[in-house]
C-alpha atoms as a PDB file:
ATOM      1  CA  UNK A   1      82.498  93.781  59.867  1.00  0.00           C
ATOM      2  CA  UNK A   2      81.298  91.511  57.193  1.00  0.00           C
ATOM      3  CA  UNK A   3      77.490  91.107  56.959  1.00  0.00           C
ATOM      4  CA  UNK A   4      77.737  87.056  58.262  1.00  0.00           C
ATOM      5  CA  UNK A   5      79.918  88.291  61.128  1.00  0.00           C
ATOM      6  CA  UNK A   6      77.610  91.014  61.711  1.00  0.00           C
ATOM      7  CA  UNK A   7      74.763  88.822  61.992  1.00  0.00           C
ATOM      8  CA  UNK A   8      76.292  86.433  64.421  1.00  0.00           C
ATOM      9  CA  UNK A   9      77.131  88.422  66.711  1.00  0.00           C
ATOM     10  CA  UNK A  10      73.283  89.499  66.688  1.00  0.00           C
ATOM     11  CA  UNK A  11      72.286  85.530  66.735  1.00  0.00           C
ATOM     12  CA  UNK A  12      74.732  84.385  69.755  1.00  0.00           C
ATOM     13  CA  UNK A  13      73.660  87.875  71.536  1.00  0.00           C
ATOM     14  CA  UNK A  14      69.402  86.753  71.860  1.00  0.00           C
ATOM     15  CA  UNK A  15      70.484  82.915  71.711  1.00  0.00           C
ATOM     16  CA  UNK A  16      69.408  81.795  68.297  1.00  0.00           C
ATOM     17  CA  UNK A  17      71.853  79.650  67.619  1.00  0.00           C
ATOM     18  CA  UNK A  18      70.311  75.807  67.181  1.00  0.00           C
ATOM     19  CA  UNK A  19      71.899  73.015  65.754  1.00  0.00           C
ATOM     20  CA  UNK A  20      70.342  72.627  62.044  1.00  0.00           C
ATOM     21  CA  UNK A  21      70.501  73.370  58.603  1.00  0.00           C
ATOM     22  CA  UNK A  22      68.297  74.596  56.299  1.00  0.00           C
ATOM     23  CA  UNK A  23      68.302  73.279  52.355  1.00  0.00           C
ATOM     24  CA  UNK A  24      65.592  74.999  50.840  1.00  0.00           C
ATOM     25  CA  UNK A  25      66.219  76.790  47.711  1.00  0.00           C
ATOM     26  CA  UNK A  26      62.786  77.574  46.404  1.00  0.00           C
ATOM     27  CA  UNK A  27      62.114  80.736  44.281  1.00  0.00           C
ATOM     28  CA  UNK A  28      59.698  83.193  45.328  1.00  0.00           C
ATOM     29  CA  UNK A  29      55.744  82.364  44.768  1.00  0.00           C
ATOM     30  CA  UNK A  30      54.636  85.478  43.087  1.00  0.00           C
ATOM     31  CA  UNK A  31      52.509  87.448  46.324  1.00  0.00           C
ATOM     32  CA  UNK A  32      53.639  85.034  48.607  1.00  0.00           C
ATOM     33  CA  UNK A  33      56.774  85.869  50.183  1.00  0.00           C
ATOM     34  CA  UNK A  34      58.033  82.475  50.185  1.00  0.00           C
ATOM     35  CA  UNK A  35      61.509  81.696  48.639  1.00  0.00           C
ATOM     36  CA  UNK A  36      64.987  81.265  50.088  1.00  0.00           C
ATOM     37  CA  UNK A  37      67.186  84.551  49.910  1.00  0.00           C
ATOM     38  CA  UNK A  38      71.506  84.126  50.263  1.00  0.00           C
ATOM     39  CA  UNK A  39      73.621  86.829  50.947  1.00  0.00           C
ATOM     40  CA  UNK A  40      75.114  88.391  48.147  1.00  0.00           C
ATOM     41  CA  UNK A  41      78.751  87.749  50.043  1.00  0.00           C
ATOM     42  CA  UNK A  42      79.442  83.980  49.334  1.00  0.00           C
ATOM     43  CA  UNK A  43      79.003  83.883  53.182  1.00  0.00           C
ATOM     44  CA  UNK A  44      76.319  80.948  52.963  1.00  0.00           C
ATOM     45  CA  UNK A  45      73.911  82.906  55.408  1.00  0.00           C
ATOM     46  CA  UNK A  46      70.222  81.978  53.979  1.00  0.00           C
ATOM     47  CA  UNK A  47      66.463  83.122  54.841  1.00  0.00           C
ATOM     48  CA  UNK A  48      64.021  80.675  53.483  1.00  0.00           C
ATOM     49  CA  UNK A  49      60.688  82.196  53.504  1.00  0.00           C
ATOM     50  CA  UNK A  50      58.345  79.206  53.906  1.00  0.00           C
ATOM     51  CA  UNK A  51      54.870  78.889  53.327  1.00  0.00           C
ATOM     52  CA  UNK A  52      52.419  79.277  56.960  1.00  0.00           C
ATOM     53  CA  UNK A  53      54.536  82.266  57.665  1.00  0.00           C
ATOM     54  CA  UNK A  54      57.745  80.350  58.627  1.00  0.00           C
ATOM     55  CA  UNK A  55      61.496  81.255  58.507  1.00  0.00           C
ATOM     56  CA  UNK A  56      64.423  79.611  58.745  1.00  0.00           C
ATOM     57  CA  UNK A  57      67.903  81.447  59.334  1.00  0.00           C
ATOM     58  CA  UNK A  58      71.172  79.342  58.382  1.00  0.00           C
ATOM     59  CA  UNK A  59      74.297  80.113  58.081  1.00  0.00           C
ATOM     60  CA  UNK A  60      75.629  76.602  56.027  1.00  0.00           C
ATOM     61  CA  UNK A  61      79.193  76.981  56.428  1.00  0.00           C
ATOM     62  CA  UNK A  62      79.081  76.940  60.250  1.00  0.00           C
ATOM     63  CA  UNK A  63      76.070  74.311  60.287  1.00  0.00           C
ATOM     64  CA  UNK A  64      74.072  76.759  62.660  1.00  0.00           C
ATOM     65  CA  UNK A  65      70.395  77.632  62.029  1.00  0.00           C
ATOM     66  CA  UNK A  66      67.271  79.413  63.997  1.00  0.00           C
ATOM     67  CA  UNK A  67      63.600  79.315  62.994  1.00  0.00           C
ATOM     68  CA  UNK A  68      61.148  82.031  63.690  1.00  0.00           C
ATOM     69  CA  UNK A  69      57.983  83.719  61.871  1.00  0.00           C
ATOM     70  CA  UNK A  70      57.463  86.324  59.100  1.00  0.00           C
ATOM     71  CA  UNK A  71      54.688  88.668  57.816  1.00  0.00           C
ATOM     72  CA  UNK A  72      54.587  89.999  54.455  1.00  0.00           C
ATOM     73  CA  UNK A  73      53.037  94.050  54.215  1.00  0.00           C
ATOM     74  CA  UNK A  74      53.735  95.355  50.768  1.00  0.00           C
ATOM     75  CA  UNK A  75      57.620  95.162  50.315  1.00  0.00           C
ATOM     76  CA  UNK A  76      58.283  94.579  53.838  1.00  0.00           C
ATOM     77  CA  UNK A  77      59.447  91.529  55.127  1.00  0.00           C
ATOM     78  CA  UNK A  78      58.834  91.767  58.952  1.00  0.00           C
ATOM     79  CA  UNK A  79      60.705  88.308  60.421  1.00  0.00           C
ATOM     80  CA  UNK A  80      60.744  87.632  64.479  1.00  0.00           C
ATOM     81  CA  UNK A  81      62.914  85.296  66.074  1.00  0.00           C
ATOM     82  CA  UNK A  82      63.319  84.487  69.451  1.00  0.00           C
ATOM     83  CA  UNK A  83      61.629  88.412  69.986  1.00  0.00           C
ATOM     84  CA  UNK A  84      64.126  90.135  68.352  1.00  0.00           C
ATOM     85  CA  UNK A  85      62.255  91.764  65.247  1.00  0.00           C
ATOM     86  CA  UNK A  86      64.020  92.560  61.885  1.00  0.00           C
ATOM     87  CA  UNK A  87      62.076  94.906  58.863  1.00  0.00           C
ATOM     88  CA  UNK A  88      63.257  93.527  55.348  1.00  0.00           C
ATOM     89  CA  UNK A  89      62.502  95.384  52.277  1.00  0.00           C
ATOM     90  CA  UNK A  90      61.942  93.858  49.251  1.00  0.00           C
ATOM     91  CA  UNK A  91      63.241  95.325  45.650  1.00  0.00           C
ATOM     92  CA  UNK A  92      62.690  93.087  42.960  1.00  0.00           C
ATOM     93  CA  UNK A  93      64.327  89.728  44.239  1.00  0.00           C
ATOM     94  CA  UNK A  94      66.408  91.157  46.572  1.00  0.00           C
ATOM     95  CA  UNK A  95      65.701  91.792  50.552  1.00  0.00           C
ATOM     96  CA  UNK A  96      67.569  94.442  52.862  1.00  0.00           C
ATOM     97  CA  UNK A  97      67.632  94.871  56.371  1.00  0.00           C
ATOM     98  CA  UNK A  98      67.976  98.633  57.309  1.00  0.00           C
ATOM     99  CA  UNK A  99      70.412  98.256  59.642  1.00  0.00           C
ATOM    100  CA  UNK A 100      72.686  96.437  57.683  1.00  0.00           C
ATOM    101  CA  UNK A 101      72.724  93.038  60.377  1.00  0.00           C
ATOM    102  CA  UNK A 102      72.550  90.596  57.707  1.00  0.00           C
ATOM    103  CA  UNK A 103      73.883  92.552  54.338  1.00  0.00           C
ATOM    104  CA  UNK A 104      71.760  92.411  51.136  1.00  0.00           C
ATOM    105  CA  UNK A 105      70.941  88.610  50.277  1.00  0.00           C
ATOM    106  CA  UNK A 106      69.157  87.980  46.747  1.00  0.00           C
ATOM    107  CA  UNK A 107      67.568  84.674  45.494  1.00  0.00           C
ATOM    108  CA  UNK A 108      70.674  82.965  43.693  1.00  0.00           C
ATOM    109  CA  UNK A 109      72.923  85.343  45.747  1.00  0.00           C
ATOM    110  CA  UNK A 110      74.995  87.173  43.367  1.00  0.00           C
ATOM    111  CA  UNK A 111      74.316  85.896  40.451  1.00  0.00           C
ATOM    112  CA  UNK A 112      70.696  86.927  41.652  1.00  0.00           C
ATOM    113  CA  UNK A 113      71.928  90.473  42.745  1.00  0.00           C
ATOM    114  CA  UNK A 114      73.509  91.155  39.079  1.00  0.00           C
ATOM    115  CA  UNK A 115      70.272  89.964  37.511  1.00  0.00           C
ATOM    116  CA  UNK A 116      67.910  92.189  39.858  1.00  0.00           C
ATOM    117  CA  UNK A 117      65.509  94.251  38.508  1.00  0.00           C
ATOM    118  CA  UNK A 118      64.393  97.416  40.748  1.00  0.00           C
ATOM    119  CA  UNK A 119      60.917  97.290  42.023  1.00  0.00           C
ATOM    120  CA  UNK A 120      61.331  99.928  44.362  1.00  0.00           C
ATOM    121  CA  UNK A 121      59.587 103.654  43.969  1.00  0.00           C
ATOM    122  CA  UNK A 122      61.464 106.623  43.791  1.00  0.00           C
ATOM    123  CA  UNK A 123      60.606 108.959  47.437  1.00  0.00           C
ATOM    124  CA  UNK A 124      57.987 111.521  46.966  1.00  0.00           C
ATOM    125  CA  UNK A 125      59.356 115.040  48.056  1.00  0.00           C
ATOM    126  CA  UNK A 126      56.172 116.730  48.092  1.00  0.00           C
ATOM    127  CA  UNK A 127      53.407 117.887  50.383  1.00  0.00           C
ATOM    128  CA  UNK A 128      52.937 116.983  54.202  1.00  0.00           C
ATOM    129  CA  UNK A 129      53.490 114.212  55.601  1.00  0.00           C
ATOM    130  CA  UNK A 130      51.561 113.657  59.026  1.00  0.00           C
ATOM    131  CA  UNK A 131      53.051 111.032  61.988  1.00  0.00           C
ATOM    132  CA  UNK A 132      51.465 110.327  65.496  1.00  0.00           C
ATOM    133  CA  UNK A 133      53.208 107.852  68.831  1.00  0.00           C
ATOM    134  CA  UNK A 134      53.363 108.632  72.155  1.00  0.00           C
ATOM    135  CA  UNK A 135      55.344 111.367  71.805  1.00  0.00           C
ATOM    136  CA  UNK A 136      52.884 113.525  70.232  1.00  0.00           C
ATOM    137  CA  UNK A 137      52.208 114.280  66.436  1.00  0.00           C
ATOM    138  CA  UNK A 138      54.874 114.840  64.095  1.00  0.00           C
ATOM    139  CA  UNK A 139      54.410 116.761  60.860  1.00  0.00           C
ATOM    140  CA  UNK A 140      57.190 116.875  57.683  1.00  0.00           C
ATOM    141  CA  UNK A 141      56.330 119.107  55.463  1.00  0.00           C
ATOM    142  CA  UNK A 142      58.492 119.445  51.744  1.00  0.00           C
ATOM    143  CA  UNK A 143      59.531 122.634  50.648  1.00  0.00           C
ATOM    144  CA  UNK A 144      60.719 124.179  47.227  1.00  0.00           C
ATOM    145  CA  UNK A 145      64.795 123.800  47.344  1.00  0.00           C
ATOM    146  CA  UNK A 146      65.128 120.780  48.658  1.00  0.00           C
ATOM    147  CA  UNK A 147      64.365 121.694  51.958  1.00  0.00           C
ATOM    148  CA  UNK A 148      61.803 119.803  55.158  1.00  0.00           C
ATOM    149  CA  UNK A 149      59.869 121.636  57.883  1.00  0.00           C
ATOM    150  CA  UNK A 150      59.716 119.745  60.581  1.00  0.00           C
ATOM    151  CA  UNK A 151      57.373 120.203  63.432  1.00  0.00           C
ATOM    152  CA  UNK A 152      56.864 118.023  66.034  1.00  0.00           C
ATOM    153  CA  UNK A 153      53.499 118.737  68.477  1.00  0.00           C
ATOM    154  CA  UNK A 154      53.775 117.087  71.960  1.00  0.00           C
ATOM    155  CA  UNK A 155      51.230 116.263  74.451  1.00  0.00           C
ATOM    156  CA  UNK A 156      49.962 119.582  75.714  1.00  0.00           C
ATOM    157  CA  UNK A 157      50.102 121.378  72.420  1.00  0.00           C
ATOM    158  CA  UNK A 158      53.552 122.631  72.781  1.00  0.00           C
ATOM    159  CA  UNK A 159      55.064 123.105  69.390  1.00  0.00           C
ATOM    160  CA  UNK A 160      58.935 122.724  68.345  1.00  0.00           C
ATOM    161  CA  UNK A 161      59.863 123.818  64.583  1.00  0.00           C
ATOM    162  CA  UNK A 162      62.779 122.288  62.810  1.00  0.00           C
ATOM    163  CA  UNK A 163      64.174 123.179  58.974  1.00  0.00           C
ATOM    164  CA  UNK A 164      66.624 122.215  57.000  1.00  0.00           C
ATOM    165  CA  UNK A 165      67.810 120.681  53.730  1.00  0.00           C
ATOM    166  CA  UNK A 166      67.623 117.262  52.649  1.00  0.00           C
ATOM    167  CA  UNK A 167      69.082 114.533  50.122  1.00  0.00           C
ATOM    168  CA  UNK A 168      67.719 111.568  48.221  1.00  0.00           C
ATOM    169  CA  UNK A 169      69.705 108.201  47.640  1.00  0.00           C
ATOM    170  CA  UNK A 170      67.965 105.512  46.536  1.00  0.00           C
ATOM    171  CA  UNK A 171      64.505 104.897  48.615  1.00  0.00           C
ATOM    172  CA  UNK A 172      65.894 106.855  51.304  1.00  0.00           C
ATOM    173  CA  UNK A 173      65.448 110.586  51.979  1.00  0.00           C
ATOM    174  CA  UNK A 174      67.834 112.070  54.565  1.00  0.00           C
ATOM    175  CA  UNK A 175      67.424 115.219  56.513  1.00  0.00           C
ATOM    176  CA  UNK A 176      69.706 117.496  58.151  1.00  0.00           C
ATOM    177  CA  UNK A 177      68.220 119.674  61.191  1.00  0.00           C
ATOM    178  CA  UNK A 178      69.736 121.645  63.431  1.00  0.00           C
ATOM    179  CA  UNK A 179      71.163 121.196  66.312  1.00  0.00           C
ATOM    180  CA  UNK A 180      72.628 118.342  64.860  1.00  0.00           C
ATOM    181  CA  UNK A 181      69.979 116.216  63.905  1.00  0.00           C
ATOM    182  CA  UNK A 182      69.409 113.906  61.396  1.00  0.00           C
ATOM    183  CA  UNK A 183      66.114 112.265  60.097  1.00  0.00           C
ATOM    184  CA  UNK A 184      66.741 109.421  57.889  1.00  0.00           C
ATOM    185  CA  UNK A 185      63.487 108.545  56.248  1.00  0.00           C
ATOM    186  CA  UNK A 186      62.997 105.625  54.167  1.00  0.00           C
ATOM    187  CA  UNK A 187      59.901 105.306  51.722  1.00  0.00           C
ATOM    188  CA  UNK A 188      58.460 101.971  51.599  1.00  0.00           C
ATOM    189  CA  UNK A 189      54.658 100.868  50.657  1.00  0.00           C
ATOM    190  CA  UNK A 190      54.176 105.203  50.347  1.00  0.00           C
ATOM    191  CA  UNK A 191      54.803 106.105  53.156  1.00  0.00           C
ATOM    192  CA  UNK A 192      57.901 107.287  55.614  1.00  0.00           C
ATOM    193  CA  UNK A 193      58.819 105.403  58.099  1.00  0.00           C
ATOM    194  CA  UNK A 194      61.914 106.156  60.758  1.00  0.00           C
ATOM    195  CA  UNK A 195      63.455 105.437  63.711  1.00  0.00           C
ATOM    196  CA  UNK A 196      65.998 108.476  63.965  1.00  0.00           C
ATOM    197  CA  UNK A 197      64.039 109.680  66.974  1.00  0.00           C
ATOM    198  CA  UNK A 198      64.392 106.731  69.252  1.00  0.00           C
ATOM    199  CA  UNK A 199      60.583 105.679  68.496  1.00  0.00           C
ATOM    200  CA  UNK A 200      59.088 104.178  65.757  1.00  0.00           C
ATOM    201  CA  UNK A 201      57.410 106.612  62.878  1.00  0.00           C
ATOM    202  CA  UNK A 202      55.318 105.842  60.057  1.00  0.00           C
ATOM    203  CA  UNK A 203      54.148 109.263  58.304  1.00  0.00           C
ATOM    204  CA  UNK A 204      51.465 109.358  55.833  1.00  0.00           C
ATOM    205  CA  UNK A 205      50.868 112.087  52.568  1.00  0.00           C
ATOM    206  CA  UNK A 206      47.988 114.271  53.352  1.00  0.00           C
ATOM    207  CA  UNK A 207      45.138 114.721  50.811  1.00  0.00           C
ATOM    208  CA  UNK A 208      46.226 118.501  49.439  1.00  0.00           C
END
């Protein structure tokens, strides 16, 4: 499914959909996080990132827009409309949603995205990485050969020990456990963060 399509089928789902259109095409204020991003598909779906921490969704073609809010942390773009909540990282003047809802849009679309210049830092694959929710205390720990020791501590102070080997594309570090699991961890503002577990994980580098 095409990113556009994708993405309406996520707007009509929580009710976004208002009648509107948004024009903006301001470039990003350095620090800021204002600026209107397209999608890199021709697909005339548009965030504009306005100033006050507003956001405006559009998809032109269909004359459909929604507005919400945004927070900038680092390279994260964290946007909330009607109380659905969507994690955008930035990389140079290009944002990405994880999940792929909304495809890769770039300021100036694709003549944007063939301009772009990476901003984003390779993943660290060292030392031990520590991350605590409700769950209990979770603990990845690199290993020589390309290979992650997961342990996961739960309420209690039971213990459960996972290994096993792991691959790097981009900012992304995936990892292969038994049992047929798989952690996929991306590195943004250093640190991990993940959702392969069904809750939200943020893991930090311990001081050696």
């Amino acid at each position: 499914m095409l990113p556009l399509a994708r993405a309406l089928v996520v707007v009509a789902a929580v009710s976004l959909i208002a009648c509107g259109q948004s024009g903006s095409e301001s470039s990003t204020s350095a620090g800021s996080g204002t600026g209107s991003y397209t999608s890199v598909g021709d697909e005339g779906l548009v965030f504009d990132f306005k100033s006050g921490g507003v956001v405006t969704m559009s998809a032109r073609a269909l004359n459909v827009s929604s507005t919400g809010s945004y927070t900038v942390d680092g390279d994260k773009f964290v946007v909330t409309i009607d109380g659905q909540q969507h994690t955008f990282i930035r990389d140079g003047k290009c944002i990405e949603e994880g999940r792929q809802i909304f495809g890769k849009l770039c300021q100036g679309g694709k003549a944007g995205a063939a301009s772009n210049v990476s901003t984003r830092k390779p993943p660290v694959t060292d030392g031990v990485w520590i991350a605590k929710n409700a769950d209990g205390e979770f603990r990845l720990e690199f290993k020589p050969g390309n290979r992650v020791v997961f342990t996961g501590t739960m309420p209690g102070g039971r213990k459960d020990t996972l290994e096993g080997p792991f691959v790097v594309e981009g900012d992304r570090v995936d990892v292969q456990l038994p049992q047929s699991v798989t952690l996929n961890l991306r590195f943004v503002n250093a640190t991990y963060e993940t959702t392969s577990l069904g809750l939200p994980m943020k893991f930090t580098r311990q001081s050696p």
